[in-house]
C-alpha atoms as a PDB file:
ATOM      1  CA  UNK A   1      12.581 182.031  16.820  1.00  0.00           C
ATOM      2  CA  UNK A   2      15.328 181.402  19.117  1.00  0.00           C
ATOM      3  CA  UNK A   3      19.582 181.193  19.278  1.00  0.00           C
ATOM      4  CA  UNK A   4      19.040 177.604  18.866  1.00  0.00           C
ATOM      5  CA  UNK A   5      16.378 177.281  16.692  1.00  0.00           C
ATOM      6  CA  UNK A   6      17.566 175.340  13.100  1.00  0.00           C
ATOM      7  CA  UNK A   7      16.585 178.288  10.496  1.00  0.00           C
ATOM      8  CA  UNK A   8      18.180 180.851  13.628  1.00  0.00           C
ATOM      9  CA  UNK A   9      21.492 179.082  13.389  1.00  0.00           C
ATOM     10  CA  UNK A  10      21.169 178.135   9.259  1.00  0.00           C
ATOM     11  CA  UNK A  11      21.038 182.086   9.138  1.00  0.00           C
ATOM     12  CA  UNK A  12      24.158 182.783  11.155  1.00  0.00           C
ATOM     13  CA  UNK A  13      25.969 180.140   8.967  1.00  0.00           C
ATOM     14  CA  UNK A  14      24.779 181.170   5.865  1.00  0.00           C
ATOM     15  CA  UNK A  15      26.611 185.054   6.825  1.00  0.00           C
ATOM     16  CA  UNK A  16      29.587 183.506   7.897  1.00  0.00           C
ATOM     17  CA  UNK A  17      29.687 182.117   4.633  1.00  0.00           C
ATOM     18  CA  UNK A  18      29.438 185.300   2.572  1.00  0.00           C
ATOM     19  CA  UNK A  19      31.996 186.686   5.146  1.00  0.00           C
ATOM     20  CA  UNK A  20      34.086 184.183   4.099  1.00  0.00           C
ATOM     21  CA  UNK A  21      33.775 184.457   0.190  1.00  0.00           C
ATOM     22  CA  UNK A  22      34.056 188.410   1.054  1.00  0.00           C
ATOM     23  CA  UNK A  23      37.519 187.069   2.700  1.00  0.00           C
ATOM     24  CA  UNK A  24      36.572 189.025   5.730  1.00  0.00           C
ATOM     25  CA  UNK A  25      37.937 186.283   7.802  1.00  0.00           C
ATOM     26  CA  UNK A  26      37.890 188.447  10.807  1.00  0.00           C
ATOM     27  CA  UNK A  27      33.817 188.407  10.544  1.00  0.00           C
ATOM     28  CA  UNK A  28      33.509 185.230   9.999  1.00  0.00           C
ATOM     29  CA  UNK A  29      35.092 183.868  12.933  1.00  0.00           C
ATOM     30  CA  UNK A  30      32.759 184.582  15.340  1.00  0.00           C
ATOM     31  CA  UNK A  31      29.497 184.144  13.587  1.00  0.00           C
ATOM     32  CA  UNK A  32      30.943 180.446  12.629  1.00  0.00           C
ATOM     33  CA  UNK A  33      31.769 180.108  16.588  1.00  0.00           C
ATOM     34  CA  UNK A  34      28.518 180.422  17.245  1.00  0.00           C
ATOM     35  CA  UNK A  35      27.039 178.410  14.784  1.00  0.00           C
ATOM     36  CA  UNK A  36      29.356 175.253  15.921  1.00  0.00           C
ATOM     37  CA  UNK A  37      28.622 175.963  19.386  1.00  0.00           C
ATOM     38  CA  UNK A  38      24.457 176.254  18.347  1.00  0.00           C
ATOM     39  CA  UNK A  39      24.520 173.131  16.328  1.00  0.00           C
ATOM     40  CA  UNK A  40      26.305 171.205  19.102  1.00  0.00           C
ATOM     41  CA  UNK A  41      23.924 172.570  21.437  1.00  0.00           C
ATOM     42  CA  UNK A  42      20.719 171.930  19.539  1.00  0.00           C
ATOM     43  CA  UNK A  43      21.527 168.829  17.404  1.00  0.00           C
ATOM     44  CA  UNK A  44      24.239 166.891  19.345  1.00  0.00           C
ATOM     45  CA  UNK A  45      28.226 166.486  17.948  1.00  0.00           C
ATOM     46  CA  UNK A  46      27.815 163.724  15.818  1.00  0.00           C
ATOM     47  CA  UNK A  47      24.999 165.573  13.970  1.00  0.00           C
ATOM     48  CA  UNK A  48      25.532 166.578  10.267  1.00  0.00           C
ATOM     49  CA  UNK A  49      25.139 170.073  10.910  1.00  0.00           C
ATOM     50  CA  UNK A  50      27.601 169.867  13.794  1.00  0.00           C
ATOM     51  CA  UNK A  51      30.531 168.620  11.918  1.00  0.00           C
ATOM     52  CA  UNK A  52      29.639 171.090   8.549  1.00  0.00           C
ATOM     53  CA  UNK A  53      30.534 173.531  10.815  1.00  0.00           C
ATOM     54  CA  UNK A  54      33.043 172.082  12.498  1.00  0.00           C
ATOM     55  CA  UNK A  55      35.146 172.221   8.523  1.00  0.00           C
ATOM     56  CA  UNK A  56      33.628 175.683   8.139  1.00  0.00           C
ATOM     57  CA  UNK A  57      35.165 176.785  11.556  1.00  0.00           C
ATOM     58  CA  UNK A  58      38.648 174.754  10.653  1.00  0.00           C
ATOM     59  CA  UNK A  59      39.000 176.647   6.923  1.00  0.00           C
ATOM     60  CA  UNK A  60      38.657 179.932   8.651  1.00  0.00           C
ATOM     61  CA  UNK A  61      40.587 179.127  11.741  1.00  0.00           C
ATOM     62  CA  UNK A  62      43.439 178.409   9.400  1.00  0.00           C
ATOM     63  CA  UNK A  63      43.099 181.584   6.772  1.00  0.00           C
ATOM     64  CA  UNK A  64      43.973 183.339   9.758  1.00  0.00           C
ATOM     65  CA  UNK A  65      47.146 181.604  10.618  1.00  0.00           C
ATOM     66  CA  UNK A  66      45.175 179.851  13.544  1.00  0.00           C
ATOM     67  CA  UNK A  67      46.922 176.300  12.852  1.00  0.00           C
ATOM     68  CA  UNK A  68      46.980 174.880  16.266  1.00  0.00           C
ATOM     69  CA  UNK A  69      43.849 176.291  17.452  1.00  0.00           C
ATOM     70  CA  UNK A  70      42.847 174.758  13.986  1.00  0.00           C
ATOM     71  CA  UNK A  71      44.345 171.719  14.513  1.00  0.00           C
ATOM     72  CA  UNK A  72      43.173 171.209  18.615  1.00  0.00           C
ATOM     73  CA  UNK A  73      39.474 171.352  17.194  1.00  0.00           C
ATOM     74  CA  UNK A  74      39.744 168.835  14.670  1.00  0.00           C
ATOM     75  CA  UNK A  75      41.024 166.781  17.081  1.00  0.00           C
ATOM     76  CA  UNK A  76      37.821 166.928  19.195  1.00  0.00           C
ATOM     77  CA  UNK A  77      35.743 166.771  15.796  1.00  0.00           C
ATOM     78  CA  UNK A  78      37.678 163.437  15.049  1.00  0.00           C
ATOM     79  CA  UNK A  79      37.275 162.119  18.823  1.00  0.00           C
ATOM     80  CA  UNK A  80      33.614 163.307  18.628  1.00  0.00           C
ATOM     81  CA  UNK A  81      32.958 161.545  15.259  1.00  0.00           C
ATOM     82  CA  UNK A  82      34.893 158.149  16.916  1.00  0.00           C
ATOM     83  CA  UNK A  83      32.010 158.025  19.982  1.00  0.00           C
END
């Protein structure tokens, strides 16, 4: 398949999500990086996908005390969605 290819980046999400029920924040954070970054890529930022993501990314960002870095991307997301 390919990194950008829907059931490619659906897989990626899908084990940030069980790294995320784990609470293994720390492994989540990349593999939901990457799935943002793929769905933007692939599907455009106003897609669905995009933005589910975007929240996923957010939650994580701020179980790990990231608040501003948090915070800075759901600015974009809400600038993106506004476009």
């Amino acid at each position: 398949l390919g990194e950008l290819h829907p059931d490619t980046l659906m897989a990626v999400a899908k084990l940030a999500a069980l790294m995320s029920e784990e609470r293994r924040f720390e492994k989540a954070l990349p593999l939901y990086r990457t799935a943002f970054a793929g769905y933007q890529q692939a599907f455009g930022k106003q897609h669905e996908n995009s933005f589910g993501s975007l929240g996923n990314l957010i939650d994580v960002l701020r179980e790990l005390g990231e608040i501003d870095e948090a915070n800075q991307i759901l600015g974009t997301g809400v600038e993106d969605a506004r476009k």
